[in-house]
Protein backbone atom coordinates (compact mmCIF):
# COMPACT_ATOMS: atom_id res chain seq x y z
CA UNK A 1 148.96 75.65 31.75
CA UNK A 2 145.93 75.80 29.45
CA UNK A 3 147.32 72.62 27.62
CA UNK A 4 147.45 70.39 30.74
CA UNK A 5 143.79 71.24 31.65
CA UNK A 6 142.63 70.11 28.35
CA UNK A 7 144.57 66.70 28.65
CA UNK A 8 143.81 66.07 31.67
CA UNK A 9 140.53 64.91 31.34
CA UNK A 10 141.44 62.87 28.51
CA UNK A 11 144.14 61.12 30.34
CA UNK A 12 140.77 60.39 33.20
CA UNK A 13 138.63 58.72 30.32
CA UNK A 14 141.50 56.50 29.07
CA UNK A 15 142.26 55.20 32.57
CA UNK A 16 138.76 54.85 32.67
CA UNK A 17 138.30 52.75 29.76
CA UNK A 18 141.74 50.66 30.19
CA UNK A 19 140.55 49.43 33.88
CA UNK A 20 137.22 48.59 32.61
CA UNK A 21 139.14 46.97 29.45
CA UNK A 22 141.53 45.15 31.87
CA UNK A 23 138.48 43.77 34.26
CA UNK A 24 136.04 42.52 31.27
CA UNK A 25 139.15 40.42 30.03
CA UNK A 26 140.11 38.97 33.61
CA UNK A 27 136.22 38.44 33.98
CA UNK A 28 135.33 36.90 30.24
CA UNK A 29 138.88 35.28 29.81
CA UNK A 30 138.55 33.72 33.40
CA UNK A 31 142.41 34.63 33.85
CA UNK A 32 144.53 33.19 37.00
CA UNK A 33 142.99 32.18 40.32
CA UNK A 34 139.96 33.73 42.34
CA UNK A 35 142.48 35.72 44.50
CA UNK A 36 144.06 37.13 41.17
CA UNK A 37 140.67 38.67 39.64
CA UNK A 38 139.52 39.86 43.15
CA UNK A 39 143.26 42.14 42.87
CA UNK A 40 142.57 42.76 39.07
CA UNK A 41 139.42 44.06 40.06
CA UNK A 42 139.94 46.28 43.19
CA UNK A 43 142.64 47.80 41.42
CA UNK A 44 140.50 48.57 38.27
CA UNK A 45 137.95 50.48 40.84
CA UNK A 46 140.59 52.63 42.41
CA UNK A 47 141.98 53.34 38.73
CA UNK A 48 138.60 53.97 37.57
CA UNK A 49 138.03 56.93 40.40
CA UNK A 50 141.48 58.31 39.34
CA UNK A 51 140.31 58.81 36.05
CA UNK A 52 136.70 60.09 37.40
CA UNK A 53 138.65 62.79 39.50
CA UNK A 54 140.59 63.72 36.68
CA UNK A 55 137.93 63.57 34.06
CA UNK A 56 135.41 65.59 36.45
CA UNK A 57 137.69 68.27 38.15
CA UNK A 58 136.64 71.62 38.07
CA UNK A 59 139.18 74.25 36.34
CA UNK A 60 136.67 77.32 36.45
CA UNK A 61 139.10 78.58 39.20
């Protein structure tokens, strides 16, 4: 089980950085309609506090 705790947070920071990723190039590429970058970006913020829980979680249990 050790192994999964110490991937785990890595798995957090690359959702992290692939939702921010994914949102600058619908935001600098100006990619599809209005309606399609509001989507892109609400579901870059609910990826991006996935990753924060699983970066962040406590294991000291």
């Amino acid at each position: 089980m050790v192994d999964r705790e110490q991937r785990t947070p890595f798995y957090g920071i690359v959702l992290i950085l692939a939702s921010m990723l994914g949102a600058f190039a619908v935001n600098y590429y100006g990619v599809g309609p209005y309606w399609f970058r509001i989507a892109v970006y609400l579901v870059a913020a609910m990826v991006i506090l996935v990753g924060a829980v699983m970066t962040f979680r406590d294991y000291s249990r």
